[in-house]
N, C-alpha and C. Protein backbone atom coordinates (compact mmCIF):
# COMPACT_ATOMS: atom_id res chain seq x y z
N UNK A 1 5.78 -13.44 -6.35
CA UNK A 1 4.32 -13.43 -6.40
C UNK A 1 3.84 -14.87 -6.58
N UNK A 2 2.68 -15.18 -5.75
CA UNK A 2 2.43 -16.62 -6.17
C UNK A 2 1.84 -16.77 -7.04
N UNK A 3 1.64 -18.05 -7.76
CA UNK A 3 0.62 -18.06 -9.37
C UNK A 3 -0.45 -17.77 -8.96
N UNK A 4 -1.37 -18.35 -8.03
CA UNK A 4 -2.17 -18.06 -7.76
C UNK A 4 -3.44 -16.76 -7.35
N UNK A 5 -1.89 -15.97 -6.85
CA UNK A 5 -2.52 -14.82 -6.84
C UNK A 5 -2.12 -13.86 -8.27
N UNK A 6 -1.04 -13.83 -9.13
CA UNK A 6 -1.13 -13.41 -10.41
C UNK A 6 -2.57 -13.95 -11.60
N UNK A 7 -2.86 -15.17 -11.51
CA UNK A 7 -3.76 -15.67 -12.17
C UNK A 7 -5.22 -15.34 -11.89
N UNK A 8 -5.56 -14.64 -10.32
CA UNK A 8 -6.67 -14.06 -9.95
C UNK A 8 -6.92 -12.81 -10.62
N UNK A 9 -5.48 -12.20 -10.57
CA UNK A 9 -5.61 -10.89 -11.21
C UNK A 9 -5.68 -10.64 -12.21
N UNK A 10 -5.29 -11.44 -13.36
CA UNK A 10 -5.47 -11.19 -14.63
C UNK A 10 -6.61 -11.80 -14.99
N UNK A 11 -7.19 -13.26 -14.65
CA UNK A 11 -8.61 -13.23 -14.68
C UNK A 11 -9.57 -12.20 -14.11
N UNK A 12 -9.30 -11.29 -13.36
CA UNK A 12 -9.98 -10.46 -12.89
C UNK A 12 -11.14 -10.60 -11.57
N UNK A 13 -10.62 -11.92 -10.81
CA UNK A 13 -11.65 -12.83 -9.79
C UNK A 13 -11.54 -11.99 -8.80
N UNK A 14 -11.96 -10.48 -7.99
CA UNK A 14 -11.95 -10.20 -6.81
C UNK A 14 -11.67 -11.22 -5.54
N UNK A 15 -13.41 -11.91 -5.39
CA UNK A 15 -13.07 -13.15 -5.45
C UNK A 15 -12.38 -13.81 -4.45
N UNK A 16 -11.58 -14.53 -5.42
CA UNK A 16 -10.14 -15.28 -5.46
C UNK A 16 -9.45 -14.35 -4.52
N UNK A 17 -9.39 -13.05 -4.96
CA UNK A 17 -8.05 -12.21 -4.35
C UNK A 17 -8.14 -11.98 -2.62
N UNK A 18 -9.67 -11.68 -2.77
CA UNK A 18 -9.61 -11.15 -1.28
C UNK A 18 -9.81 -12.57 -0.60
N UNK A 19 -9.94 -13.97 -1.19
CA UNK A 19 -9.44 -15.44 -0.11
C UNK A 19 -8.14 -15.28 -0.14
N UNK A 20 -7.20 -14.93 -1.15
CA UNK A 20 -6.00 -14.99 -1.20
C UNK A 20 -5.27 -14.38 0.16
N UNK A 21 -5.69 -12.83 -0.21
CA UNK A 21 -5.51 -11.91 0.96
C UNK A 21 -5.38 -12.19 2.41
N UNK A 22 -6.65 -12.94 2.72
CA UNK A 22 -7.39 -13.31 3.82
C UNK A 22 -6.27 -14.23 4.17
N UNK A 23 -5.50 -15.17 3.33
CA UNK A 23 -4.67 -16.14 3.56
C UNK A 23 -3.01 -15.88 3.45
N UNK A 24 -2.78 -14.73 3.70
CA UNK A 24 -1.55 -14.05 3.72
C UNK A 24 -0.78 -13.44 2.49
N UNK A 25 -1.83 -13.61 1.44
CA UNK A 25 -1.24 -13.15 -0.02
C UNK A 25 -0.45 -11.76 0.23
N UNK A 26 0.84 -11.71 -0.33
CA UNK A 26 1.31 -9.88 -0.25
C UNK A 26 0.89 -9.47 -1.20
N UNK A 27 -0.24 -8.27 -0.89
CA UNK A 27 -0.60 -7.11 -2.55
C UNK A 27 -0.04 -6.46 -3.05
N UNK A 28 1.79 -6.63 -2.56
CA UNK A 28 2.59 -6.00 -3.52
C UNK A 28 3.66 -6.61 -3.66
N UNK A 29 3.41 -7.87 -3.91
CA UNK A 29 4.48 -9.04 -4.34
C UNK A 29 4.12 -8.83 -5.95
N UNK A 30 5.74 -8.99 -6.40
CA UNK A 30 5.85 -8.51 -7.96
C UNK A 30 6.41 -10.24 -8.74
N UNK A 31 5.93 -9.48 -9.84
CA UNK A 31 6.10 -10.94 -10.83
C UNK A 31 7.73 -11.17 -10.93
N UNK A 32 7.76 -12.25 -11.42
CA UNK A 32 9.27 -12.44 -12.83
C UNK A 32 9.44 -11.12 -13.14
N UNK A 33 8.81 -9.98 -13.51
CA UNK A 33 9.09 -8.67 -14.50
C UNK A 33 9.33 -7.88 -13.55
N UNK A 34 8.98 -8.20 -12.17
CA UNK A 34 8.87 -6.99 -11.30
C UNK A 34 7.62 -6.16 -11.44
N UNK A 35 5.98 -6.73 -11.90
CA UNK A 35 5.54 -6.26 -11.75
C UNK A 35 4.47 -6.78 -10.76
N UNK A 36 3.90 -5.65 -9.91
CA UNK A 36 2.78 -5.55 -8.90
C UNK A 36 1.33 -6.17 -9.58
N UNK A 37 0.53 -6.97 -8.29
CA UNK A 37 -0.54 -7.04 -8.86
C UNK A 37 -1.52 -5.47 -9.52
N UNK A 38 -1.10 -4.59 -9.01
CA UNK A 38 -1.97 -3.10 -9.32
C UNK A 38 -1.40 -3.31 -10.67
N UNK A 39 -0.32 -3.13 -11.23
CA UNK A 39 -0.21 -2.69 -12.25
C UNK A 39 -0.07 -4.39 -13.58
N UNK A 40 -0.34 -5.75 -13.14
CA UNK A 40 -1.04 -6.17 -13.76
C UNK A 40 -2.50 -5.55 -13.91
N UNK A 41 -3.13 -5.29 -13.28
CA UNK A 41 -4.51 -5.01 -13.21
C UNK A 41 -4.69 -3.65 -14.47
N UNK A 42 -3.77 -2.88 -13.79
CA UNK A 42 -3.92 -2.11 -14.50
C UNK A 42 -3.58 -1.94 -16.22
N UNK A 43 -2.68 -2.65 -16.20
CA UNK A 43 -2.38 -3.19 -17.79
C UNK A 43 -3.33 -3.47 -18.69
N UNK A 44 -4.40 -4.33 -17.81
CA UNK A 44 -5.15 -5.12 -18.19
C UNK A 44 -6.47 -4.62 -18.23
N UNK A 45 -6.45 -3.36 -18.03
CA UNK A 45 -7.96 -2.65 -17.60
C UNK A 45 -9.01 -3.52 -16.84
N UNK A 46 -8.60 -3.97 -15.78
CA UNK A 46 -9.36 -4.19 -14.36
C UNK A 46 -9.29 -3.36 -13.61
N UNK A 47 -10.86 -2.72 -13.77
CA UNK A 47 -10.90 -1.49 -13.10
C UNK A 47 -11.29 -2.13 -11.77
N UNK A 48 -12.28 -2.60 -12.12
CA UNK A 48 -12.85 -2.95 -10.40
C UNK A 48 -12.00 -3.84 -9.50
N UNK A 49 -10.97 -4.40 -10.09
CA UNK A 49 -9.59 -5.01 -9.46
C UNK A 49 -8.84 -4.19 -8.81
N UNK A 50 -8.24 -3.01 -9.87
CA UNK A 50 -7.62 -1.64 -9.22
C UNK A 50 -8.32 -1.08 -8.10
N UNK A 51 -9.76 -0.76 -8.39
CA UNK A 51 -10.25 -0.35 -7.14
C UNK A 51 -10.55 -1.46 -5.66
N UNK A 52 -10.24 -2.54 -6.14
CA UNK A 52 -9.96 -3.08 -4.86
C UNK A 52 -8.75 -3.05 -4.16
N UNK A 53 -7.90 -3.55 -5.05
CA UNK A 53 -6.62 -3.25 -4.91
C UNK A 53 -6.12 -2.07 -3.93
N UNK A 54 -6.46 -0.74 -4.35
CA UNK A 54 -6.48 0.12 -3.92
C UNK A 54 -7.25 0.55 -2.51
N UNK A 55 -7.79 0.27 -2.57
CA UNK A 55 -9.01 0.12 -1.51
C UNK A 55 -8.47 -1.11 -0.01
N UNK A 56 -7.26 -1.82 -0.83
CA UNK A 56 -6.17 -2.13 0.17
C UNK A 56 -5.16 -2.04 0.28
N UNK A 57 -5.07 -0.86 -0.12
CA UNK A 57 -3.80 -0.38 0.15
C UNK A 57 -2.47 -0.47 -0.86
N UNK A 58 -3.02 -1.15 -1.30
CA UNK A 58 -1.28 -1.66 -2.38
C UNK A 58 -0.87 -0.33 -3.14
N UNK A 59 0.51 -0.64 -3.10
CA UNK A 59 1.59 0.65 -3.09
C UNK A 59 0.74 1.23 -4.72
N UNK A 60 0.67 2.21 -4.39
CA UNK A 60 0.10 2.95 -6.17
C UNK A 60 1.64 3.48 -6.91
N UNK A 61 2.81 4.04 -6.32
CA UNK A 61 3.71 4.48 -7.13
C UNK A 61 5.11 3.35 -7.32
N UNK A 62 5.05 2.04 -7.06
CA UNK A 62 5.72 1.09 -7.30
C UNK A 62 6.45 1.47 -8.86
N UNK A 63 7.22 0.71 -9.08
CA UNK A 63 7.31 1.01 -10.59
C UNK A 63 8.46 -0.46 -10.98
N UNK A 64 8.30 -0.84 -12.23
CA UNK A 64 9.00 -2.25 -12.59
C UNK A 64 9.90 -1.85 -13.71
N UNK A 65 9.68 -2.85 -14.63
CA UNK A 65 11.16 -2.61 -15.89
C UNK A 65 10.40 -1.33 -16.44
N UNK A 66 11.78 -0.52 -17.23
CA UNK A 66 11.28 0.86 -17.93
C UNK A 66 10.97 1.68 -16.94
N UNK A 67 11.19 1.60 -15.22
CA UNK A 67 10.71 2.51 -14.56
C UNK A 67 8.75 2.62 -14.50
N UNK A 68 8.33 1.89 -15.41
CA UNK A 68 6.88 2.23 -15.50
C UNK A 68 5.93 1.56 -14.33
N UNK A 69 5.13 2.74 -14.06
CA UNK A 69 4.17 2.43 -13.16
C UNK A 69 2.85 2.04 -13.33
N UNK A 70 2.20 1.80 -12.82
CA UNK A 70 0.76 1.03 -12.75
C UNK A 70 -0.44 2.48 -13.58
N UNK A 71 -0.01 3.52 -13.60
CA UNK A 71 -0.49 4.79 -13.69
C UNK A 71 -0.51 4.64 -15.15
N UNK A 72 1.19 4.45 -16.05
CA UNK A 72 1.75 4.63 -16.83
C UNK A 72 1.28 3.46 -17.99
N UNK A 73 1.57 2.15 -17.15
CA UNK A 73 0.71 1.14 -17.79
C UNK A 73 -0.45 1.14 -18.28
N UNK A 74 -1.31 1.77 -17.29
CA UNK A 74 -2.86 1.92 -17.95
C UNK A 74 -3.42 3.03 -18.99
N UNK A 75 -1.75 3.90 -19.17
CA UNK A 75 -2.07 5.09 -20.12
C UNK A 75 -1.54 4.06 -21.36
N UNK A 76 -0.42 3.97 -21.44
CA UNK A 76 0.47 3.05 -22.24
C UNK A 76 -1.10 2.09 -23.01
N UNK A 77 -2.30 1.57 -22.26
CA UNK A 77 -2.96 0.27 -22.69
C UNK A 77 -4.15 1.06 -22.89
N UNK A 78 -4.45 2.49 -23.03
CA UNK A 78 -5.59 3.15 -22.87
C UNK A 78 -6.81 2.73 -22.11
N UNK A 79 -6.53 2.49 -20.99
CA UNK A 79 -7.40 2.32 -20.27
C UNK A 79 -7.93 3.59 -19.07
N UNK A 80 -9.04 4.37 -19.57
CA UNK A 80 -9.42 5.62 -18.79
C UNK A 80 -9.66 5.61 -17.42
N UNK A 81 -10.48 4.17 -17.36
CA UNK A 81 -11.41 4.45 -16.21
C UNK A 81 -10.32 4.02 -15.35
N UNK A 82 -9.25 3.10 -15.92
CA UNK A 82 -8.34 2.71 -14.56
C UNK A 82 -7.57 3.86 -14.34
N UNK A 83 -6.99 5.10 -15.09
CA UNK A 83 -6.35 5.91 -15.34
C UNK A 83 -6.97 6.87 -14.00
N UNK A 84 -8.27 7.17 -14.30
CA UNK A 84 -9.29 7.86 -13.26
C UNK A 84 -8.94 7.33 -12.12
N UNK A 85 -9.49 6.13 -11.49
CA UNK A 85 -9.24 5.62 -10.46
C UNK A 85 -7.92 5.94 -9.99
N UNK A 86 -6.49 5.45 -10.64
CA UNK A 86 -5.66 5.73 -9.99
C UNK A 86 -5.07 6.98 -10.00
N UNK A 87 -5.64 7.73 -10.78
CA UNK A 87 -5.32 9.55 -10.22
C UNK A 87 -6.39 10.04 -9.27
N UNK A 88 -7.61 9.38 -8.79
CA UNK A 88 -7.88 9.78 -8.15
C UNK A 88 -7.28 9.43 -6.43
N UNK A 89 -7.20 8.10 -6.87
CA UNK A 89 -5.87 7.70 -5.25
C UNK A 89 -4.86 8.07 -4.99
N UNK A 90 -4.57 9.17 -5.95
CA UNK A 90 -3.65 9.66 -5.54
C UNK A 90 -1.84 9.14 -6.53
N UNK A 91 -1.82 8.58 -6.96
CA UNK A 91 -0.67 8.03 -8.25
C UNK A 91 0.16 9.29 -8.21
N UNK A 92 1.27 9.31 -8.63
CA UNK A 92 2.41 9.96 -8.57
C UNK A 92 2.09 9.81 -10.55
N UNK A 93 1.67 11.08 -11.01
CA UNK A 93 1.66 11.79 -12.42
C UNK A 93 2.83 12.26 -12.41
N UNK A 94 3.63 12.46 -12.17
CA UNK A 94 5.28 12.67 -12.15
C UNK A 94 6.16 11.87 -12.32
N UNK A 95 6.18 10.47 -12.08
CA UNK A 95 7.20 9.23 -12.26
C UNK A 95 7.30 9.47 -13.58
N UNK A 96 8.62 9.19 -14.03
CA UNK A 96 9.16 9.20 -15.64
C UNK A 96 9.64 7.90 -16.07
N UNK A 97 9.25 7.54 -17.00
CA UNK A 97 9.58 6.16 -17.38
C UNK A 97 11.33 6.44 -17.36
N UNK A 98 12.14 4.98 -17.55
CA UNK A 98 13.60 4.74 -17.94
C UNK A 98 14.01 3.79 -18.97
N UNK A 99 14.89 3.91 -19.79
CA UNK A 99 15.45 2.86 -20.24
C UNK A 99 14.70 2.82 -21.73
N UNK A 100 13.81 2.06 -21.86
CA UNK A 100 13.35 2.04 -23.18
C UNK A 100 13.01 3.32 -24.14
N UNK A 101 13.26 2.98 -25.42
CA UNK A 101 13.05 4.29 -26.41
C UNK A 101 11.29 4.04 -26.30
N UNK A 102 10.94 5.67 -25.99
CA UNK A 102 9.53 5.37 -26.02
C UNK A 102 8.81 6.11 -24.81
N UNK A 103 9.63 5.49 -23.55
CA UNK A 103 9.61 5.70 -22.14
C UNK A 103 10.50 6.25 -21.54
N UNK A 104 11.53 6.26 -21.65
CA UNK A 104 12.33 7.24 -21.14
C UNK A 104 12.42 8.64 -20.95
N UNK A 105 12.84 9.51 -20.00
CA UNK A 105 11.73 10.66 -19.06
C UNK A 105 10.40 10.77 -19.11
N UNK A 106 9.66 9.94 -20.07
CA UNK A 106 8.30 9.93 -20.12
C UNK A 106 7.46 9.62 -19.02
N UNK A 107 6.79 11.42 -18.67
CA UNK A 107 5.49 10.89 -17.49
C UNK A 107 4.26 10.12 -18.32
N UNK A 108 3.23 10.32 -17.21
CA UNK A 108 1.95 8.99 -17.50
C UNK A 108 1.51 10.18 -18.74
N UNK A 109 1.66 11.54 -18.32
CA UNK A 109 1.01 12.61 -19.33
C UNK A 109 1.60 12.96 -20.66
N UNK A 110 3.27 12.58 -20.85
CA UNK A 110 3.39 12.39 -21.67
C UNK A 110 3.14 11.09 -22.31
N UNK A 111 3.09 9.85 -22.02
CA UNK A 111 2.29 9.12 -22.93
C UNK A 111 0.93 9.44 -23.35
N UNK A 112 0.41 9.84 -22.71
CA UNK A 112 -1.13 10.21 -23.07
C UNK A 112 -1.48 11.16 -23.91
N UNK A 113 -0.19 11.69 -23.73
CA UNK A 113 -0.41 12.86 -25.27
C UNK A 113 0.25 12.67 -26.50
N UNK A 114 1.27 11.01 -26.15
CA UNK A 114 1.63 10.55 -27.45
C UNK A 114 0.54 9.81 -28.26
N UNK A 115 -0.30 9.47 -27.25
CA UNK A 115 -1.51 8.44 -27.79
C UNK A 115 -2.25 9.59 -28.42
N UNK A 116 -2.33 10.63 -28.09
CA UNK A 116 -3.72 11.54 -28.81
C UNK A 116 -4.52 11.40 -27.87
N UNK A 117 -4.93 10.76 -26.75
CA UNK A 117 -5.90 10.64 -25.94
C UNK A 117 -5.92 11.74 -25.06
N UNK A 118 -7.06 12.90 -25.55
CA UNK A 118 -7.34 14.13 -24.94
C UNK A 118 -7.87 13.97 -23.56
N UNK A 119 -8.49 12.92 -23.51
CA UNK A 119 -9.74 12.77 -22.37
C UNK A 119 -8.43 12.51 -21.39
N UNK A 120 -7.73 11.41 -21.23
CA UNK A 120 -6.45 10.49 -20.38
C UNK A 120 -5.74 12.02 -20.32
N UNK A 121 -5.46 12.64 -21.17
CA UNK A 121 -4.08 13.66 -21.03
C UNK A 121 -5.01 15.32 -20.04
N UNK A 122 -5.92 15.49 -20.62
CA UNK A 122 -7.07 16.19 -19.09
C UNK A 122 -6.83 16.14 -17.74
N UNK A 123 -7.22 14.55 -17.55
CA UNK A 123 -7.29 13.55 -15.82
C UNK A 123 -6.05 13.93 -15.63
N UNK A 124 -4.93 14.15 -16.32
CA UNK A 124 -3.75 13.55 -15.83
C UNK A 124 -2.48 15.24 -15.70
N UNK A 125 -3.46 16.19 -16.64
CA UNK A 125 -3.02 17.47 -16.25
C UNK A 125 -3.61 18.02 -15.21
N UNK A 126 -4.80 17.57 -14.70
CA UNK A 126 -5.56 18.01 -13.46
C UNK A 126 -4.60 17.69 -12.00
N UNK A 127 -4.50 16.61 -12.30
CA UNK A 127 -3.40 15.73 -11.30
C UNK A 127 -1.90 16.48 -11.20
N UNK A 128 -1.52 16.76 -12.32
CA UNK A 128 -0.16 17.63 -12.17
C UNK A 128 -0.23 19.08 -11.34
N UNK A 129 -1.49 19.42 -11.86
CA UNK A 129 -1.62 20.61 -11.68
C UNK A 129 -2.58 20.93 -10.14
N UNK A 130 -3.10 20.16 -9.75
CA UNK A 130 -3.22 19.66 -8.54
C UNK A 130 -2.55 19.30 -7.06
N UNK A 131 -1.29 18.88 -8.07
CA UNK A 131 0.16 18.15 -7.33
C UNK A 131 0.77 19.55 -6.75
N UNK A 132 0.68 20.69 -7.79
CA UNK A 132 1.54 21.39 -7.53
C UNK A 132 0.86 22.76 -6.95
N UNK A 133 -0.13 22.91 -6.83
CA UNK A 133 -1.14 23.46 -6.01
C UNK A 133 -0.48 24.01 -4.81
């Protein structure tokens, strides 16, 4: 990932991203950690980043260290509205975290119901239950 385009995203510069873009940036070039700009964004509760992001396409079920995804991250950082957004694009509520105590088989719904967060663990049973529709 280039600095340049990691440093757009965590400042949160649309911006920046879509000159980046325009100039051959990949939107799913991953950091040092292996992680995607979506799921910086999403870490970070940049919603309106995610929804750009998304809005071009960048992979939504990627996943980096711990297996965790951009979905998982934004439950993990309580962030709703990014949580919304990316269950509404569609996110894979099924990926299970790996490796770390904490995350391991853990979906985005079970973190969200380790947090207590009724509202996040709702969005995210709708989505399961949706999935399997």
């Amino acid at each position: 990932m280039r600095r340049e385009w990691e440093q757009a995203v965590l400042r949160g510069s649309i911006d920046e991203l879509q000159n980046l873009l325009a100039d051959g940036a990949d939107i799913d070039a991953r950091d040092g950690h292996g992680q995607t700009a979506l799921m910086l964004a999403a870490a970070a509760g940049h919603a309106q980043v995610v929804e750009w992001l998304v809005g071009h396409a960048a992979e939504l079920n990627q996943t980096a260290k711990y297996g965790l995804s951009a979905l998982m991250l934004a439950v993990i950082r309580g962030h709703v509205e990014v949580v919304r957004t990316l269950v509404a694009a569609g996110a894979d509520p099924g990926l299970c975290g790996s490796g770390a105590p904490g995350f391991a088989g853990k979906t985005a719904l079970d973190l969200a119901v380790a947090r207590g967060d009724g509202e996040m663990g709702e969005l995210l049973r709708s989505a399961v239950e949706h999935r399997h529709a």
